[in-house]
PDB file of N, CA and C in Angstrom:
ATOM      1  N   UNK A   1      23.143  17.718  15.212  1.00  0.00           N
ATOM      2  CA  UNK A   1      23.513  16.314  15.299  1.00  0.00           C
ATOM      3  C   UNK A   1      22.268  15.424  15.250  1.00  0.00           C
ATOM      4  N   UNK A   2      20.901  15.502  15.789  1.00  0.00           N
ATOM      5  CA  UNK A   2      19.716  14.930  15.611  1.00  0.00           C
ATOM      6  C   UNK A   2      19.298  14.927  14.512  1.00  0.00           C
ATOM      7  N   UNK A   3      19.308  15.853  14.268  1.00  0.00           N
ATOM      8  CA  UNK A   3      18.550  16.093  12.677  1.00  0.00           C
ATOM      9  C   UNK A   3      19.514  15.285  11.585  1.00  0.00           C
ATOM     10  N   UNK A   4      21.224  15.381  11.770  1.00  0.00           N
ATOM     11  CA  UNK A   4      21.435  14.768  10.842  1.00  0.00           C
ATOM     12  C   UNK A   4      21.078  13.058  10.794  1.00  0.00           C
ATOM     13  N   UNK A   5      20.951  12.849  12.157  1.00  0.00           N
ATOM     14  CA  UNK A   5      20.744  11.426  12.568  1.00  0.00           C
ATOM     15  C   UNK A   5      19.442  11.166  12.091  1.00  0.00           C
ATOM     16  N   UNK A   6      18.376  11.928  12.404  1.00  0.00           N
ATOM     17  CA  UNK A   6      16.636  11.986  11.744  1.00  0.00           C
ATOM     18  C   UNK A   6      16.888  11.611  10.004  1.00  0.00           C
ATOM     19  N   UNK A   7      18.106  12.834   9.139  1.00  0.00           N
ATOM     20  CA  UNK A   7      18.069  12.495   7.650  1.00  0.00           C
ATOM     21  C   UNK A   7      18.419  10.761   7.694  1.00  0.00           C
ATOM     22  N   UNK A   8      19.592  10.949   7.983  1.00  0.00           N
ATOM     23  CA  UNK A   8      20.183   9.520   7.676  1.00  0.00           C
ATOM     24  C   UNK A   8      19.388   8.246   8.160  1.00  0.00           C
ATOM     25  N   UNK A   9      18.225   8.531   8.942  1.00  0.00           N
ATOM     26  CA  UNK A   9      17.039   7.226   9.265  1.00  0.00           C
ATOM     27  C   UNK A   9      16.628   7.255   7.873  1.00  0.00           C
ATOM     28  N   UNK A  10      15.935   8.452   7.867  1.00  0.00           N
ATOM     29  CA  UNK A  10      14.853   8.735   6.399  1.00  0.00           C
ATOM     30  C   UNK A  10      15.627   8.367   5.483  1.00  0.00           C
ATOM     31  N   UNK A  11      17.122   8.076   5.277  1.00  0.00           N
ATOM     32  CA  UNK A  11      17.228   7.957   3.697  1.00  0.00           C
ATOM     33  C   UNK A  11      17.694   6.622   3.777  1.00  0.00           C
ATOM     34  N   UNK A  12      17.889   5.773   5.003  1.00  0.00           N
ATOM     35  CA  UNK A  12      18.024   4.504   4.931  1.00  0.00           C
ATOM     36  C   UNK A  12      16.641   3.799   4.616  1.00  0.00           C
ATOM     37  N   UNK A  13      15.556   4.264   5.269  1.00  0.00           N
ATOM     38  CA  UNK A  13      14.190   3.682   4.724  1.00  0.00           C
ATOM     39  C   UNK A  13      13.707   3.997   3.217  1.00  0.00           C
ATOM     40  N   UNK A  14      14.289   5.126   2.670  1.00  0.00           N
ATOM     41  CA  UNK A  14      14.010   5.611   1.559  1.00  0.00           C
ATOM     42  C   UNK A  14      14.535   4.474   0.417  1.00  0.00           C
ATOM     43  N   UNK A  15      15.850   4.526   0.407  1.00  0.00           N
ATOM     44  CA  UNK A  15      16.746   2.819   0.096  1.00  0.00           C
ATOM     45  C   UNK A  15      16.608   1.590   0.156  1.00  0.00           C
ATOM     46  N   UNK A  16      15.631   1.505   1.364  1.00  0.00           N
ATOM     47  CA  UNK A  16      14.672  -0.219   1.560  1.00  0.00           C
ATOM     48  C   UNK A  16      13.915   0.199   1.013  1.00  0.00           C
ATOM     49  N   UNK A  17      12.952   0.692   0.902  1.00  0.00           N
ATOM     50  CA  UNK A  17      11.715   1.016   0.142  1.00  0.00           C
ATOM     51  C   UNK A  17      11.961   0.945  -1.356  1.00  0.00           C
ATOM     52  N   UNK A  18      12.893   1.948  -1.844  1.00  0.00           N
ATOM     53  CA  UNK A  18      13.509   1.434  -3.222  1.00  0.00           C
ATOM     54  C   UNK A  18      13.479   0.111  -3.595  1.00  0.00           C
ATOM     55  N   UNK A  19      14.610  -0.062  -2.943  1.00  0.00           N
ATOM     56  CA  UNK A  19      14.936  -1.883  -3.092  1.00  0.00           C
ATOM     57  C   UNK A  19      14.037  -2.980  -3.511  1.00  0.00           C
ATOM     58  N   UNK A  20      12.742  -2.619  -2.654  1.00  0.00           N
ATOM     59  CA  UNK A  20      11.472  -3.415  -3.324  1.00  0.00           C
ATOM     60  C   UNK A  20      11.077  -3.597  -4.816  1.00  0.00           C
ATOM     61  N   UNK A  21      10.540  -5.043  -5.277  1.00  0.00           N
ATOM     62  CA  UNK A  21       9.666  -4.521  -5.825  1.00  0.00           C
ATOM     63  C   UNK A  21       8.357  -4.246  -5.361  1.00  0.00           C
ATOM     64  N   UNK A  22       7.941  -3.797  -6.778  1.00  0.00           N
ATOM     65  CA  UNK A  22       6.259  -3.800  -7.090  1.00  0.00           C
ATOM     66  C   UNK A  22       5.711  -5.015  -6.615  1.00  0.00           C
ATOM     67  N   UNK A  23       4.239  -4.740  -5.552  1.00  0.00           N
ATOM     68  CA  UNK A  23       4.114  -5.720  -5.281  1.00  0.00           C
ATOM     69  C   UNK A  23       4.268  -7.184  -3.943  1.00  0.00           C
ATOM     70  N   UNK A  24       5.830  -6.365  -3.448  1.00  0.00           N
ATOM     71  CA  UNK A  24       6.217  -6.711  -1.956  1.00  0.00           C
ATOM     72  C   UNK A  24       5.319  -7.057  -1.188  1.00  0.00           C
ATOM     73  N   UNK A  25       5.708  -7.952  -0.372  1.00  0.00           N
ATOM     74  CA  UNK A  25       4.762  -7.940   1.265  1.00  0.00           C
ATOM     75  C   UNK A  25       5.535  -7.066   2.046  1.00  0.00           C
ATOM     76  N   UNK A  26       5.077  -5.885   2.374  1.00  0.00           N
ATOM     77  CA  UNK A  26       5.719  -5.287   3.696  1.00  0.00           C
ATOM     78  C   UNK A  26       4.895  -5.302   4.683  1.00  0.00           C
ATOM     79  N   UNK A  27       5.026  -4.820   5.458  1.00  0.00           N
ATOM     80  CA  UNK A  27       4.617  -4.688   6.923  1.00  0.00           C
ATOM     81  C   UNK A  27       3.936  -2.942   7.366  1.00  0.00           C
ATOM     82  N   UNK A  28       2.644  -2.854   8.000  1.00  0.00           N
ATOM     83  CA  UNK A  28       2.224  -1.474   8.170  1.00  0.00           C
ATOM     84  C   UNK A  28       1.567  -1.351   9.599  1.00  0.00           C
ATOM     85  N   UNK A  29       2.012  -0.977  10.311  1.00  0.00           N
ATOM     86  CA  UNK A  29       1.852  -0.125  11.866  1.00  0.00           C
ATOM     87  C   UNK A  29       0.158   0.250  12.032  1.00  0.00           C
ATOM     88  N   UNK A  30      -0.508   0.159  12.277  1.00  0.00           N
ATOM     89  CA  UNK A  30      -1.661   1.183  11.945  1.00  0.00           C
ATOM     90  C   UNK A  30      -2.134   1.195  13.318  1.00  0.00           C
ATOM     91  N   UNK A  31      -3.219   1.549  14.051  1.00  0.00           N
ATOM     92  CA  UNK A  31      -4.267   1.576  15.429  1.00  0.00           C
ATOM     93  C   UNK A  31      -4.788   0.380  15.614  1.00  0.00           C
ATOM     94  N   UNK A  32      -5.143  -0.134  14.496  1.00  0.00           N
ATOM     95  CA  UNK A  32      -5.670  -1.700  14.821  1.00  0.00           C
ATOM     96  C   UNK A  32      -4.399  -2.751  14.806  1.00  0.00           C
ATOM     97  N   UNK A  33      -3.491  -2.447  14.475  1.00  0.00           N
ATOM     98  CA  UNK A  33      -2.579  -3.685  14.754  1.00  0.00           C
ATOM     99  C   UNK A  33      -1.302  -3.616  13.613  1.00  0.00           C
ATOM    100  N   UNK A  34      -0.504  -4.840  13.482  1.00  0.00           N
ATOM    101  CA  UNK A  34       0.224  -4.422  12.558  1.00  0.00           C
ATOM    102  C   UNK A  34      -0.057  -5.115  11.204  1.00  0.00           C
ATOM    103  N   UNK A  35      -0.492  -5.331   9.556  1.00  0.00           N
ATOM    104  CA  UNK A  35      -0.686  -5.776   8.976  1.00  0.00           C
ATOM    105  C   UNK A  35       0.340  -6.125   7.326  1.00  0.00           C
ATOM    106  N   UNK A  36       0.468  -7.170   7.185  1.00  0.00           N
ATOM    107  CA  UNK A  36       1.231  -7.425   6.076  1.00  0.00           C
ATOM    108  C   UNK A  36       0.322  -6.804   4.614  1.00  0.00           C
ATOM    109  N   UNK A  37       0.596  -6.231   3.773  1.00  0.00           N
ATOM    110  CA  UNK A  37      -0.004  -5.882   2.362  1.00  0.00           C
ATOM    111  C   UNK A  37       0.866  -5.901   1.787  1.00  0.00           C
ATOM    112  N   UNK A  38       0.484  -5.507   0.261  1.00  0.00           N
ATOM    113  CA  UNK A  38       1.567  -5.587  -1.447  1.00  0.00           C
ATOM    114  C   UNK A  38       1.699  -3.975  -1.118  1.00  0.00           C
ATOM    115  N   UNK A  39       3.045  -3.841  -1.773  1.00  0.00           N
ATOM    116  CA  UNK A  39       3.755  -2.458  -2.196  1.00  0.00           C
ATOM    117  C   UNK A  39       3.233  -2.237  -3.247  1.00  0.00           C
ATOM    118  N   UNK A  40       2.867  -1.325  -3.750  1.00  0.00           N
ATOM    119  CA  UNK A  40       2.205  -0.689  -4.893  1.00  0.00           C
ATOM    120  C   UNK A  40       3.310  -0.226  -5.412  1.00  0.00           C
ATOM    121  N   UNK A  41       3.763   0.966  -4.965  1.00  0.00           N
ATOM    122  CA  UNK A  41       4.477   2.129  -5.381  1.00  0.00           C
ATOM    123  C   UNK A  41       5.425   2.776  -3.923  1.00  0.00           C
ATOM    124  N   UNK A  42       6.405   3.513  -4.145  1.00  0.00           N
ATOM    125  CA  UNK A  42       7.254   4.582  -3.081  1.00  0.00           C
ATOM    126  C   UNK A  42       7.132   6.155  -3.599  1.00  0.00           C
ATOM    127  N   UNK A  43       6.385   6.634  -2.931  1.00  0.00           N
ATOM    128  CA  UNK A  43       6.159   8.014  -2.942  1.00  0.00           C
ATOM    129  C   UNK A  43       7.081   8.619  -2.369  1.00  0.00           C
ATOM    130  N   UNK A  44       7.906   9.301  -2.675  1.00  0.00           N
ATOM    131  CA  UNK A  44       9.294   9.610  -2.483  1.00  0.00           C
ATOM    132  C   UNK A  44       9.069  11.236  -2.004  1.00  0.00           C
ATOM    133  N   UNK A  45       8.158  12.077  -3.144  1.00  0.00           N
ATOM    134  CA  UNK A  45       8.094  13.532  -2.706  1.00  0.00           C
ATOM    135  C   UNK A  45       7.050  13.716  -1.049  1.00  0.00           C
ATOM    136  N   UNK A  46       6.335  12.786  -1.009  1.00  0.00           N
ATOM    137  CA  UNK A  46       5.659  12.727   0.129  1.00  0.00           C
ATOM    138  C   UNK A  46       6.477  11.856   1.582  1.00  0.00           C
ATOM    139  N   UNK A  47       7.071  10.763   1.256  1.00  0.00           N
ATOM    140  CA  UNK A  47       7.721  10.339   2.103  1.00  0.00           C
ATOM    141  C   UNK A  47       6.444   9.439   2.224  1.00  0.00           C
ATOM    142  N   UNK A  48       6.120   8.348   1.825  1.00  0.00           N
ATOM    143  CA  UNK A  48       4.709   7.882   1.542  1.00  0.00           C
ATOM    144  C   UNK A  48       5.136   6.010   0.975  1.00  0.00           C
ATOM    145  N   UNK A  49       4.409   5.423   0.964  1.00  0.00           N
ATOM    146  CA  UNK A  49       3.903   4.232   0.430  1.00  0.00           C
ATOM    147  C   UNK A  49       2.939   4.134   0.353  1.00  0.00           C
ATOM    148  N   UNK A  50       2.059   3.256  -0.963  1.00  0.00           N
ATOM    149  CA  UNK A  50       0.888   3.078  -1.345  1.00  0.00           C
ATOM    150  C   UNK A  50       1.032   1.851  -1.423  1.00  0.00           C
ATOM    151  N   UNK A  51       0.166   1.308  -0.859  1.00  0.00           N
ATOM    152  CA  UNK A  51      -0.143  -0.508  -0.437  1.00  0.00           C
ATOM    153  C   UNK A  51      -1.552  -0.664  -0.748  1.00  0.00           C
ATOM    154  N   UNK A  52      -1.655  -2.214  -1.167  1.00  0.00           N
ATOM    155  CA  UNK A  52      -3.156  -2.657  -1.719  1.00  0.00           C
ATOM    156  C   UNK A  52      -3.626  -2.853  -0.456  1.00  0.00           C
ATOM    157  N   UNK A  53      -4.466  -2.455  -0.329  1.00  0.00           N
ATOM    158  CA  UNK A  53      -5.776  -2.592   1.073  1.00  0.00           C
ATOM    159  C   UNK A  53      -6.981  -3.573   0.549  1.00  0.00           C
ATOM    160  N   UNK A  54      -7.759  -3.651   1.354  1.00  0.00           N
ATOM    161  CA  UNK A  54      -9.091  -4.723   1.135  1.00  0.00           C
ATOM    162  C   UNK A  54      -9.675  -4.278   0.131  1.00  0.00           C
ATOM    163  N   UNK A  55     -10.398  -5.132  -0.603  1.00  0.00           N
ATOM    164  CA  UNK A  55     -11.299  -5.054  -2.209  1.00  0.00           C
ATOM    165  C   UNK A  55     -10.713  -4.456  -2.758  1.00  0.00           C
ATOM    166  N   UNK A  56      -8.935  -4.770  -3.042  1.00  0.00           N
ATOM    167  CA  UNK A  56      -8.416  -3.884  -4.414  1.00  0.00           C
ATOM    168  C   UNK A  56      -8.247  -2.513  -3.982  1.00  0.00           C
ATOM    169  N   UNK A  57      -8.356  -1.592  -2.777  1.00  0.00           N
ATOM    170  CA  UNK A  57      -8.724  -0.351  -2.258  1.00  0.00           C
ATOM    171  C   UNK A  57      -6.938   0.179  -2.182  1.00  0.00           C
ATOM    172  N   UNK A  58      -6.721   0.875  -2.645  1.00  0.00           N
ATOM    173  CA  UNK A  58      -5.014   1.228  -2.440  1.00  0.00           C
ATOM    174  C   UNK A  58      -4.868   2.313  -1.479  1.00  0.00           C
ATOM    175  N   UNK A  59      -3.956   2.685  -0.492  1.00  0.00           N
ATOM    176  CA  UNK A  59      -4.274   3.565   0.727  1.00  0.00           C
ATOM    177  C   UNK A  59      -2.630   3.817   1.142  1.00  0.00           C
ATOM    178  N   UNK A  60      -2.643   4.981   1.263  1.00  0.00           N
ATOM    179  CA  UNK A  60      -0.873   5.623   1.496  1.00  0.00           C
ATOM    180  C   UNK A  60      -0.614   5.763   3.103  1.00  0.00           C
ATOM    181  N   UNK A  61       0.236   5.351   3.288  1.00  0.00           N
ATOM    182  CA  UNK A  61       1.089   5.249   4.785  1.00  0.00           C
ATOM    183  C   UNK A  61       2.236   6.061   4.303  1.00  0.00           C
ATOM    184  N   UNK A  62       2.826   6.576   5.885  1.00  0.00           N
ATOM    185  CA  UNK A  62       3.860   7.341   5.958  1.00  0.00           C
ATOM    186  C   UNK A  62       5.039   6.739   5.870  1.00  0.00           C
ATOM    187  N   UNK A  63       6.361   6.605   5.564  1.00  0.00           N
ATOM    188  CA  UNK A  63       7.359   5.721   6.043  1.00  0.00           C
ATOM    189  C   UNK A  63       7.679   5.196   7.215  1.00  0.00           C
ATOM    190  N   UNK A  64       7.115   5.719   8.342  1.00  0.00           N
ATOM    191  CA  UNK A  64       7.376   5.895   9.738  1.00  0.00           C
ATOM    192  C   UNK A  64       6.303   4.495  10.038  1.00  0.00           C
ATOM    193  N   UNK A  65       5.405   4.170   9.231  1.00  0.00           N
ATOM    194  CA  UNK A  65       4.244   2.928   9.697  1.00  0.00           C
ATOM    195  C   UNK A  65       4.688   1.741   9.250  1.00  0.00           C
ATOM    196  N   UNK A  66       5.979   1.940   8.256  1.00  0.00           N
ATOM    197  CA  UNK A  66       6.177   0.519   8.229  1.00  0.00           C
ATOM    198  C   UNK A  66       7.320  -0.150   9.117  1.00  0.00           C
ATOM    199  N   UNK A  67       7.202  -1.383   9.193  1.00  0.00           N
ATOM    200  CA  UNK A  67       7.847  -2.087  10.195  1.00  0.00           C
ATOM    201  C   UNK A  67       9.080  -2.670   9.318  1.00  0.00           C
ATOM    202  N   UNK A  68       9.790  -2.981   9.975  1.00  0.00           N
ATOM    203  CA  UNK A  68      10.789  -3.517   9.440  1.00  0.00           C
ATOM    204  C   UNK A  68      11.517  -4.534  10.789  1.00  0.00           C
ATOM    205  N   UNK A  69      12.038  -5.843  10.262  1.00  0.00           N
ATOM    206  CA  UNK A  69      12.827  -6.285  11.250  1.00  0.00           C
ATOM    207  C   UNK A  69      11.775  -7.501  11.679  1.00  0.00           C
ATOM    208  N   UNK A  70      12.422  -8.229  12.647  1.00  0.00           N
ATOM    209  CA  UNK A  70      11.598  -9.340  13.289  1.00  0.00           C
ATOM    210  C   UNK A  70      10.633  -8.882  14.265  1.00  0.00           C
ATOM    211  N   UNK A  71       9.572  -9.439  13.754  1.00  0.00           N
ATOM    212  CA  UNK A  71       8.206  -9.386  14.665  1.00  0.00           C
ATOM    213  C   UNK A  71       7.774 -10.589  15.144  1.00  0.00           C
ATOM    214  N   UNK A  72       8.383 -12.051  15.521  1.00  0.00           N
ATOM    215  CA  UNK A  72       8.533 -13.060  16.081  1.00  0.00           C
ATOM    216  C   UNK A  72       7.506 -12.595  17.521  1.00  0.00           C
ATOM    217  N   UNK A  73       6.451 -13.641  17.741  1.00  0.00           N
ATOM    218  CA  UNK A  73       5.565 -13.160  19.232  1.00  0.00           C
ATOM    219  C   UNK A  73       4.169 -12.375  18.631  1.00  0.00           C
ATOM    220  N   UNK A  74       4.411 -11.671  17.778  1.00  0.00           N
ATOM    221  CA  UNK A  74       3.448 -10.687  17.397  1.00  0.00           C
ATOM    222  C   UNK A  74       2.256 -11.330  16.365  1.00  0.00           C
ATOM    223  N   UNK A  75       1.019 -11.104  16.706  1.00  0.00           N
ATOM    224  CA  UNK A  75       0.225 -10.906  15.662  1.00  0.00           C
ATOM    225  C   UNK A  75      -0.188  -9.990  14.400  1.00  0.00           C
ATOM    226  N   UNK A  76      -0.077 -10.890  13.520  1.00  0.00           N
ATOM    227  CA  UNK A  76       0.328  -9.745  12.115  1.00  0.00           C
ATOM    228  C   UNK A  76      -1.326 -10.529  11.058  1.00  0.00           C
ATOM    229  N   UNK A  77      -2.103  -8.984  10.715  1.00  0.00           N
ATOM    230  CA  UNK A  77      -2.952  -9.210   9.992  1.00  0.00           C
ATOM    231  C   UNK A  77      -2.567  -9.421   8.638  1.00  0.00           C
ATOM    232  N   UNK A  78      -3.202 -10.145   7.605  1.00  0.00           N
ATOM    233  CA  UNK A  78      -2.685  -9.499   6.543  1.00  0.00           C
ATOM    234  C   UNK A  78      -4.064  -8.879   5.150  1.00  0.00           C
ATOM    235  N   UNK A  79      -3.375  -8.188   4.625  1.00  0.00           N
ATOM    236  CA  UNK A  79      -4.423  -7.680   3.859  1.00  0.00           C
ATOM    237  C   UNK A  79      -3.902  -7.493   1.992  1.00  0.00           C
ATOM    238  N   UNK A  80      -4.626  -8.240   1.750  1.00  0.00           N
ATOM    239  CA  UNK A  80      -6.490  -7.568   1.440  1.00  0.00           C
ATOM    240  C   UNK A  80      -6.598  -8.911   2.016  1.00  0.00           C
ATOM    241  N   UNK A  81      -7.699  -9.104   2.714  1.00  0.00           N
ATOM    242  CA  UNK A  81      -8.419 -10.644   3.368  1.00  0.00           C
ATOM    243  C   UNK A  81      -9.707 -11.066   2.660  1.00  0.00           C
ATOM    244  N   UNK A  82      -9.961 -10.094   1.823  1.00  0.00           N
ATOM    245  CA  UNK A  82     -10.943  -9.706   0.279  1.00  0.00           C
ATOM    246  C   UNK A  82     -10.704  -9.710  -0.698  1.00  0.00           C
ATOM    247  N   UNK A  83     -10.672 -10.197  -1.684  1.00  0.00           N
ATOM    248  CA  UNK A  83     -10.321 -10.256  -3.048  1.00  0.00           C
ATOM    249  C   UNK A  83     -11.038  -8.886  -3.851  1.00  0.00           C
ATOM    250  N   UNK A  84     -10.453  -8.272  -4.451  1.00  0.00           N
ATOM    251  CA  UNK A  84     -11.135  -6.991  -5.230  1.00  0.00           C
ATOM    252  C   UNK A  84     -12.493  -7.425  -5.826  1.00  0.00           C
ATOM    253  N   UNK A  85     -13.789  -6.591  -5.473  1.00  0.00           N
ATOM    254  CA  UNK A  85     -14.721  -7.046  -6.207  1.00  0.00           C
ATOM    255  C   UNK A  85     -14.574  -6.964  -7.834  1.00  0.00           C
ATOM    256  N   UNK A  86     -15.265  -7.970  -8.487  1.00  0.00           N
ATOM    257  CA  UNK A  86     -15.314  -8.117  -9.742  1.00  0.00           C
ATOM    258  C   UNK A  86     -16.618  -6.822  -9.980  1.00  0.00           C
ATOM    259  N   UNK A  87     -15.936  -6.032 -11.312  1.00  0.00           N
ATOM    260  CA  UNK A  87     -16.948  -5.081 -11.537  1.00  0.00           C
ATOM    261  C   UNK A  87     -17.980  -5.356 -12.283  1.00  0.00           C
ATOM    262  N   UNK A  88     -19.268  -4.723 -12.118  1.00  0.00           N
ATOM    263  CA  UNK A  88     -20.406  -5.342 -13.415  1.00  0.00           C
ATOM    264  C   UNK A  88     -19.786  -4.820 -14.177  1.00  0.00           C
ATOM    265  N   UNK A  89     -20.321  -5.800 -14.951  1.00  0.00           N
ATOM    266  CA  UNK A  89     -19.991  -5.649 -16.612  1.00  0.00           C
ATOM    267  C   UNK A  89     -21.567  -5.026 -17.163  1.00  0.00           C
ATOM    268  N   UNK A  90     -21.646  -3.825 -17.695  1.00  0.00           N
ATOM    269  CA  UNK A  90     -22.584  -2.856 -17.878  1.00  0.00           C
ATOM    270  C   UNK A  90     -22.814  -3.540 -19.322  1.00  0.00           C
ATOM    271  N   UNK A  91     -24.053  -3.895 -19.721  1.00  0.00           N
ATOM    272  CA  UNK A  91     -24.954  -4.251 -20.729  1.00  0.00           C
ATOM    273  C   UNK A  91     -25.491  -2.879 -21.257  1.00  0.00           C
ATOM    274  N   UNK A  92     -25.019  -2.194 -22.393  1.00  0.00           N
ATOM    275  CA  UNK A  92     -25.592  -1.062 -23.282  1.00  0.00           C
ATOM    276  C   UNK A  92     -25.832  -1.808 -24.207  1.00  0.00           C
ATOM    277  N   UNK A  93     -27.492  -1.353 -24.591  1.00  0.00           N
ATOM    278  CA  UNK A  93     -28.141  -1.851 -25.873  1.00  0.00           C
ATOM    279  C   UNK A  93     -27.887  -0.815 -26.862  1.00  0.00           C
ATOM    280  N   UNK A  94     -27.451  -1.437 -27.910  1.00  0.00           N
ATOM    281  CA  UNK A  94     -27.789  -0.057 -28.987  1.00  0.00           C
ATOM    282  C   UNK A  94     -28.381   0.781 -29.030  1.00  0.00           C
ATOM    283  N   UNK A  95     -28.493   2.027 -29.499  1.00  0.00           N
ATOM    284  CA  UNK A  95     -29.854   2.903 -29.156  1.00  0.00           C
ATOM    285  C   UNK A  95     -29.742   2.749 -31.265  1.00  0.00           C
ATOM    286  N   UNK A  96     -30.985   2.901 -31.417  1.00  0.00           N
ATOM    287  CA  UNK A  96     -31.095   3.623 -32.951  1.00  0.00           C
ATOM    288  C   UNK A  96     -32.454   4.634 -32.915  1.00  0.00           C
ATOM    289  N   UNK A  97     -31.200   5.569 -33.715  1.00  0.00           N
ATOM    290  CA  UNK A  97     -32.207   6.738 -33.998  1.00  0.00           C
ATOM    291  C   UNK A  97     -32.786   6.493 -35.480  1.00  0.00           C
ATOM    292  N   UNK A  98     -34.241   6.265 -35.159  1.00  0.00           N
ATOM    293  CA  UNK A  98     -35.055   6.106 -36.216  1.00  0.00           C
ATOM    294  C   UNK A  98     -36.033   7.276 -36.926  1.00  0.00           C
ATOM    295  N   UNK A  99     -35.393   7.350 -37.880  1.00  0.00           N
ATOM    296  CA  UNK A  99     -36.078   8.894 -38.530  1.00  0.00           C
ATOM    297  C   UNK A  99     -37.341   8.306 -39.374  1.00  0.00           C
ATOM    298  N   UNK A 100     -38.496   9.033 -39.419  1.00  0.00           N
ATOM    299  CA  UNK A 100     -39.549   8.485 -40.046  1.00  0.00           C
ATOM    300  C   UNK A 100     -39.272   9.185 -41.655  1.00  0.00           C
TER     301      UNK A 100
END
């Protein structure tokens, strides 16, 4: 009877998670607090979400870290609080091979 109650959590979050798009603000549980980020993707064989983290950095949570529901009272970080660094743009000079 637990366990079926344990599936039927997991496949109701599995179904919100669906539901999203690409991109979402959800909500993520972590040690430092709770923080809003974009949904990337639903990792389904892992039981997983991949959310954009600081400087563009993408980072997988379990289903169990995200929040759902009213958090009214609570302090909520949100992330990225960094914009992805812009990459150098790499300057290659021609090379020529000069045969005498």
């Amino acid at each position: 009877m637990l366990e079926a109650k344990k599936a039927n959590k997991q496949d109701k979050i599995r179904k919100d998670l669906l539901a999203l798009a690409p991109m979402s603000r959800i909500k993520i549980r972590v040690s430092a607090g709770i923080f809003e980020v974009s949904l990337v993707r639903v990792a389904e064989e892992s039981k997983s979400v991949e959310v954009l983290w600081d400087r563009g950095i993408k980072r997988e949570f379990k289903w169990g870290s995200v929040v759902f529901g009213n958090l009214e009272g609570q302090t909520i970080g949100q992330k990225p609080t960094e914009a992805a660094l812009e990459p150098e743009r790499a300057y290659f000079p021609v090379l020529l091979d000069l045969v005498a």
